[in-house]
PDB file of N, CA and C in Angstrom:
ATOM      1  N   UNK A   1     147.416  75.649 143.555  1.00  0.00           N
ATOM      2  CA  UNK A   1     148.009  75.404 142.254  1.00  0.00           C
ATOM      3  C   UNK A   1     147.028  75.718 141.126  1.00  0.00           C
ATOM      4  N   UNK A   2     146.034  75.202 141.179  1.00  0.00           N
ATOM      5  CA  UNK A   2     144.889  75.509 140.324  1.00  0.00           C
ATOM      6  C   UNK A   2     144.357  77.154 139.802  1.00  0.00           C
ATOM      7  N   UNK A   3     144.217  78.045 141.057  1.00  0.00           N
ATOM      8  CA  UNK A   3     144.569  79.565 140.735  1.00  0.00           C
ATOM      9  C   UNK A   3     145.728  79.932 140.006  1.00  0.00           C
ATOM     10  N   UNK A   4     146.758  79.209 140.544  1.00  0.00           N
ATOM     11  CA  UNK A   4     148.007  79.763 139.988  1.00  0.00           C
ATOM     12  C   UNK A   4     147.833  80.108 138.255  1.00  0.00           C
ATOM     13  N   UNK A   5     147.889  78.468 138.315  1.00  0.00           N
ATOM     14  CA  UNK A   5     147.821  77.592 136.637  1.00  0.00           C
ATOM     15  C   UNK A   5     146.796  78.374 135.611  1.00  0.00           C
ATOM     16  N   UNK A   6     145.927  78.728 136.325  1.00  0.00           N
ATOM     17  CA  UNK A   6     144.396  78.984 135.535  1.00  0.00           C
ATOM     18  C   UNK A   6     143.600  79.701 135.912  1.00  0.00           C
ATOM     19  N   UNK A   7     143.830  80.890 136.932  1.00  0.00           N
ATOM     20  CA  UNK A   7     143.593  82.040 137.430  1.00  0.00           C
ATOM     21  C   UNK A   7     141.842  81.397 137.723  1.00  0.00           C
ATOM     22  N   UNK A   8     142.131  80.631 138.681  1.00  0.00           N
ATOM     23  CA  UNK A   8     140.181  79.959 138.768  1.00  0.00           C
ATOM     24  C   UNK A   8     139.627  81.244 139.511  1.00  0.00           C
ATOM     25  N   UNK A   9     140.442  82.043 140.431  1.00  0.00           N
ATOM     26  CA  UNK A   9     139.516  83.255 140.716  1.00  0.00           C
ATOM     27  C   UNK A   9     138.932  83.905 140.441  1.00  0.00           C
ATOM     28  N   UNK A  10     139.174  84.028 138.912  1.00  0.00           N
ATOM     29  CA  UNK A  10     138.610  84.702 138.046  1.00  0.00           C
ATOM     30  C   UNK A  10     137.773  84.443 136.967  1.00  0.00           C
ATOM     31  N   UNK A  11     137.320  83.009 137.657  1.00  0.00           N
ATOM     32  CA  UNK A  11     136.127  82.499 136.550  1.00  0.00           C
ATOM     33  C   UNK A  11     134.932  83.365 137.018  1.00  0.00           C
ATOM     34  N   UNK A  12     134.191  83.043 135.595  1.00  0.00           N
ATOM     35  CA  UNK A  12     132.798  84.052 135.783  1.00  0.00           C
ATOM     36  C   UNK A  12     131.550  82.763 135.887  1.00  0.00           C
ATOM     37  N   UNK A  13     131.879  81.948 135.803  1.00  0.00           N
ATOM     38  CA  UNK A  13     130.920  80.633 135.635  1.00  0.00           C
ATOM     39  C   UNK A  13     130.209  80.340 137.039  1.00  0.00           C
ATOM     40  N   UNK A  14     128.577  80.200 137.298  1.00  0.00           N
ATOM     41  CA  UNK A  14     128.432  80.633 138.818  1.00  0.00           C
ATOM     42  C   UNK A  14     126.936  79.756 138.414  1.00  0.00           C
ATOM     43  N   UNK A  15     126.303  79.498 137.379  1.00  0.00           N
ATOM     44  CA  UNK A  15     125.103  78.991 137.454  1.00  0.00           C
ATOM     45  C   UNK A  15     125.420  77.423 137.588  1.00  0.00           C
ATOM     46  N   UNK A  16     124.078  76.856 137.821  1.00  0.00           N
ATOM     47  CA  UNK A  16     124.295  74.873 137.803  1.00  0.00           C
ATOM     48  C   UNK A  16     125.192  74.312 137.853  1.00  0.00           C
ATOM     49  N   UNK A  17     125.644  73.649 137.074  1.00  0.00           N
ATOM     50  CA  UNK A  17     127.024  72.578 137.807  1.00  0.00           C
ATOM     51  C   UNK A  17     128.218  72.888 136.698  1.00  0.00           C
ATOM     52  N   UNK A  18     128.278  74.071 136.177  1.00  0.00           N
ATOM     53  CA  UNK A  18     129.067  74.428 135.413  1.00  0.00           C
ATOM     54  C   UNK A  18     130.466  74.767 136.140  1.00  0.00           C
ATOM     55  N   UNK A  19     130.431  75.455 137.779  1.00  0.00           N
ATOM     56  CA  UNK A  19     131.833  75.832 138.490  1.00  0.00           C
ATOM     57  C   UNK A  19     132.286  74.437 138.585  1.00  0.00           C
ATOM     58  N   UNK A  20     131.504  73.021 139.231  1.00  0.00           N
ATOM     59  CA  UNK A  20     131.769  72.241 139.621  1.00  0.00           C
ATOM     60  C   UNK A  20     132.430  71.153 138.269  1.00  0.00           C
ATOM     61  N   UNK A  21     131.614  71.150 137.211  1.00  0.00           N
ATOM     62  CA  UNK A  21     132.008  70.828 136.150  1.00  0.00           C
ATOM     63  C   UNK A  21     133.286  71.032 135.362  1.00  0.00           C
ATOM     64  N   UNK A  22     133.545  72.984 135.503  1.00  0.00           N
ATOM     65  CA  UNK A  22     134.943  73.031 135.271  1.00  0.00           C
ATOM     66  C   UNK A  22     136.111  72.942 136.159  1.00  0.00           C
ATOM     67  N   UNK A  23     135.711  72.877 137.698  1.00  0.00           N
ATOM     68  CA  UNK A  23     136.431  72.447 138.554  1.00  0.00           C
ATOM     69  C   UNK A  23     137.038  71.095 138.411  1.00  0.00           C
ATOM     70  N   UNK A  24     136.711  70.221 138.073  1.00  0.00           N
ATOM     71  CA  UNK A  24     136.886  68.978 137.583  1.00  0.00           C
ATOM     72  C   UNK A  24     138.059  68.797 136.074  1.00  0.00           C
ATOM     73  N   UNK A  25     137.007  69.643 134.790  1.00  0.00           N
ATOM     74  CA  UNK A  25     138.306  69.727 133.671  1.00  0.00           C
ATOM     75  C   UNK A  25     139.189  70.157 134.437  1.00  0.00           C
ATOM     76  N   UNK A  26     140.061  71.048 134.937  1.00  0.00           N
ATOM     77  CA  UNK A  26     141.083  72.181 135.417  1.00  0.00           C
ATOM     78  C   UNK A  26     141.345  70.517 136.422  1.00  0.00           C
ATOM     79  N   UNK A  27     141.377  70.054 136.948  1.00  0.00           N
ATOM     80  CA  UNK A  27     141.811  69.295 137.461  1.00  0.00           C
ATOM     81  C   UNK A  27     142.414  68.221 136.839  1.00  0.00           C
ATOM     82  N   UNK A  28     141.721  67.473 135.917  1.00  0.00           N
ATOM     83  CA  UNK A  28     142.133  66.397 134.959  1.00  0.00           C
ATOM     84  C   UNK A  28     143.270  66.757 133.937  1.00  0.00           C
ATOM     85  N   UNK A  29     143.347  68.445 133.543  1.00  0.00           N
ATOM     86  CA  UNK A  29     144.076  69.388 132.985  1.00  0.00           C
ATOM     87  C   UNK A  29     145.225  69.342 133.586  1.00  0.00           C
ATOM     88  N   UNK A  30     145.397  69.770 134.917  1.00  0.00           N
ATOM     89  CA  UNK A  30     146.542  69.945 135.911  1.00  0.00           C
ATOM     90  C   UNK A  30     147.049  68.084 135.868  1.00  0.00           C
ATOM     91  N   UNK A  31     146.557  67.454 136.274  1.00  0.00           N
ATOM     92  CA  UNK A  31     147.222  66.021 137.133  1.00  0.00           C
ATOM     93  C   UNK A  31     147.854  66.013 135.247  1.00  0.00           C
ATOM     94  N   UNK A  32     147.273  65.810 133.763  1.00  0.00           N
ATOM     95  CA  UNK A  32     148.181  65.574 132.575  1.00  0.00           C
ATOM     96  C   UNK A  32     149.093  66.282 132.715  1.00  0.00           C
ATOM     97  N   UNK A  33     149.258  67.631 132.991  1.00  0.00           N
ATOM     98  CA  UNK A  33     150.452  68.707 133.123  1.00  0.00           C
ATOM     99  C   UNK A  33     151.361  68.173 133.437  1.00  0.00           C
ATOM    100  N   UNK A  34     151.148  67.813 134.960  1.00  0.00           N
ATOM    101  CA  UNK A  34     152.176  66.972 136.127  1.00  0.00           C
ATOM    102  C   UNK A  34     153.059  66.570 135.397  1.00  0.00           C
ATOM    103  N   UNK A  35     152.233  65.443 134.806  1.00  0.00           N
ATOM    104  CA  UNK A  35     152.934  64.010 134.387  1.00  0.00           C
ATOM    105  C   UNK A  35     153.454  63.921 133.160  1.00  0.00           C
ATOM    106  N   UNK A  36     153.399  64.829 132.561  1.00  0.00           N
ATOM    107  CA  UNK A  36     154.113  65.093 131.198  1.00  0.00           C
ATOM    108  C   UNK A  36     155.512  65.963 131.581  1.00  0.00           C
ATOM    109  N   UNK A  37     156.449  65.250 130.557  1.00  0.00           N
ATOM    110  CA  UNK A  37     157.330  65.193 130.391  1.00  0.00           C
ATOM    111  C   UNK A  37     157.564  66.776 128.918  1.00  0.00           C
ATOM    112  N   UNK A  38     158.893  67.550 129.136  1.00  0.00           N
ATOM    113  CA  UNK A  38     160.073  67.696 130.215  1.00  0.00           C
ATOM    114  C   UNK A  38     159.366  68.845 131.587  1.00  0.00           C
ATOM    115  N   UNK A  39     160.676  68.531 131.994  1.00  0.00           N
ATOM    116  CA  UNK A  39     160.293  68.997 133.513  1.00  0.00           C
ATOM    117  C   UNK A  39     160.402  70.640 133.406  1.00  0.00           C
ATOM    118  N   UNK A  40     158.930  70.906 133.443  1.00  0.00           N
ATOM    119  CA  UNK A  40     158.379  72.542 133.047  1.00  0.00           C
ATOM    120  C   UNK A  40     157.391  72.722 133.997  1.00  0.00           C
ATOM    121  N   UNK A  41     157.785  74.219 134.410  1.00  0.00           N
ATOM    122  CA  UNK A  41     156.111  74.228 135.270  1.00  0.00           C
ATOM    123  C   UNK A  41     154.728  74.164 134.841  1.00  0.00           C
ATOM    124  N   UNK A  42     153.711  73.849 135.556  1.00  0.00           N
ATOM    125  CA  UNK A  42     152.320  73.506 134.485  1.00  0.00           C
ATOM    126  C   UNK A  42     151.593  74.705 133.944  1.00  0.00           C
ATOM    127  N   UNK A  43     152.528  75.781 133.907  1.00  0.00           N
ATOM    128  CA  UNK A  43     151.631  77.396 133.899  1.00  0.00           C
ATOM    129  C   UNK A  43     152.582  77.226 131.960  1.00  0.00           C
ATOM    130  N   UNK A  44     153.899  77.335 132.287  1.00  0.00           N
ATOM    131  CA  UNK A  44     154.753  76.906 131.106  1.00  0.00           C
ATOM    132  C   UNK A  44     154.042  75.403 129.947  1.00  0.00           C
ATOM    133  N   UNK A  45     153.939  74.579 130.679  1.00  0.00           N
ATOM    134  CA  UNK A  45     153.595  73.207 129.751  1.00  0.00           C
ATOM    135  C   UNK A  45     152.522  73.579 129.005  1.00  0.00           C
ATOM    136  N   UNK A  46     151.431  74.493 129.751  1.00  0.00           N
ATOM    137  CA  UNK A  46     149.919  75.089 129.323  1.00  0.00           C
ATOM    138  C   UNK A  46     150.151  75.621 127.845  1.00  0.00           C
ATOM    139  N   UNK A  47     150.852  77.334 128.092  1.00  0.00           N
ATOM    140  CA  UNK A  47     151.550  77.969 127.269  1.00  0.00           C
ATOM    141  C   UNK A  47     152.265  77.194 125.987  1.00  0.00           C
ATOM    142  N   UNK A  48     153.272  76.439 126.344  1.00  0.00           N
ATOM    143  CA  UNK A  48     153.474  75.873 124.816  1.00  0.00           C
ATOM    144  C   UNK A  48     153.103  74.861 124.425  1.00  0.00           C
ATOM    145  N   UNK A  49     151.874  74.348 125.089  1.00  0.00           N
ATOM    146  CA  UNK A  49     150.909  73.623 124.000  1.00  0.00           C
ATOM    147  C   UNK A  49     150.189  74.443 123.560  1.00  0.00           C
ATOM    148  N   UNK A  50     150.216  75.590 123.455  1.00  0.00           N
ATOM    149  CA  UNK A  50     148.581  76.782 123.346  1.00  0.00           C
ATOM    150  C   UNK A  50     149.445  77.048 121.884  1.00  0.00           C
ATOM    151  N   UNK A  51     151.040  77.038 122.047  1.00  0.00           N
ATOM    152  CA  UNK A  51     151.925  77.307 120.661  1.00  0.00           C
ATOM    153  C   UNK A  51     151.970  76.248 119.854  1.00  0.00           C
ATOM    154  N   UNK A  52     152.429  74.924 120.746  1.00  0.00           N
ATOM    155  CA  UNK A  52     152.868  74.086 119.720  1.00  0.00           C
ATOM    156  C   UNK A  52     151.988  72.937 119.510  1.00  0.00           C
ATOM    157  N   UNK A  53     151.791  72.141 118.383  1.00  0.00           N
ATOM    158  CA  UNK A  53     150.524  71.395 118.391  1.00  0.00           C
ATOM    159  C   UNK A  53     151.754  70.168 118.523  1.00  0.00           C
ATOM    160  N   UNK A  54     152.415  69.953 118.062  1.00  0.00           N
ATOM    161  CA  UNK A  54     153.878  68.874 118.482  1.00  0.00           C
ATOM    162  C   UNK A  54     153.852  68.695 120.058  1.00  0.00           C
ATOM    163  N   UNK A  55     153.710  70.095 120.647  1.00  0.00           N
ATOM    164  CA  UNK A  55     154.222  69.781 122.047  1.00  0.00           C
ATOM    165  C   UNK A  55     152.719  69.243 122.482  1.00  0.00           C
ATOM    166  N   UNK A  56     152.219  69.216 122.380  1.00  0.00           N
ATOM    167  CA  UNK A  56     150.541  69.086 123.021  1.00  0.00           C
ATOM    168  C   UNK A  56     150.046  67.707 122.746  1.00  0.00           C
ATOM    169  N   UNK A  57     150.360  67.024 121.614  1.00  0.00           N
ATOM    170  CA  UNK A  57     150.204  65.852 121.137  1.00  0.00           C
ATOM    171  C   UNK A  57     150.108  64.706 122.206  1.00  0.00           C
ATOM    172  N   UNK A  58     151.672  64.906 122.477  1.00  0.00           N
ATOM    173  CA  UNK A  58     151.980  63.819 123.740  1.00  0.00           C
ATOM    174  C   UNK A  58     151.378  63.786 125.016  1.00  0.00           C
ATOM    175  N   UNK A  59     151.126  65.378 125.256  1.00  0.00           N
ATOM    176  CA  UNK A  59     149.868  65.977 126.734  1.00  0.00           C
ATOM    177  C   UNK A  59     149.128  65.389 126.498  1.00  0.00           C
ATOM    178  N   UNK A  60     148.160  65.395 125.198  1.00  0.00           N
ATOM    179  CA  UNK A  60     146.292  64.815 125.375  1.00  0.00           C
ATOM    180  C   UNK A  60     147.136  63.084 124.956  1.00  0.00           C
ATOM    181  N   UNK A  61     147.721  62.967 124.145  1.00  0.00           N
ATOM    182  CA  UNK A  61     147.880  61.198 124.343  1.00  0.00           C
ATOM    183  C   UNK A  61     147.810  60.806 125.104  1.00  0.00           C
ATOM    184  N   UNK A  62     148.181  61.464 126.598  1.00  0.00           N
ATOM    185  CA  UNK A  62     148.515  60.026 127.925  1.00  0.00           C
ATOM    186  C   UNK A  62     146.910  59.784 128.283  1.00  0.00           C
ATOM    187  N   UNK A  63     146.081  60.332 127.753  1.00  0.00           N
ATOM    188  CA  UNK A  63     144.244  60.465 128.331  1.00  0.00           C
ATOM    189  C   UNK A  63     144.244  58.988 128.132  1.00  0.00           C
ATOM    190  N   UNK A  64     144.877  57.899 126.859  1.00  0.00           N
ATOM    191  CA  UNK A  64     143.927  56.835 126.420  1.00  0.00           C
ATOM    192  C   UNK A  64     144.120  55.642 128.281  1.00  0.00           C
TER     193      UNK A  64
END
């Protein structure tokens, strides 16, 4: 899912704990996707928060 979502194959990040580091965001990224509401795939939910700052609001809110 994580390739899918965020093409991780194609990260260039390879020194210190930076793969492992963003392995982790991209994860915490994906599980908010999930769980946000309406029912969109997380490649889609990504995309129109990248458009809408309305739609994205409610994504980073569920963090507290």
């Amino acid at each position: 899912m994580l390739d899918v979502t965020f093409d991780e194959d194609a990260a260039r990040n390879r020194v210190d704990n930076g793969p492992e580091s963003l392995a982790i965001f991209r994860c915490l990224t994906l599980n908010l996707l999930r769980a946000a509401r309406p029912k969109l795939g997380a490649s889609g939910k990504r995309k129109r928060s990248g458009w809408s700052d309305d739609f994205a609001r409610p994504i980073i809110g569920q963090m507290r």
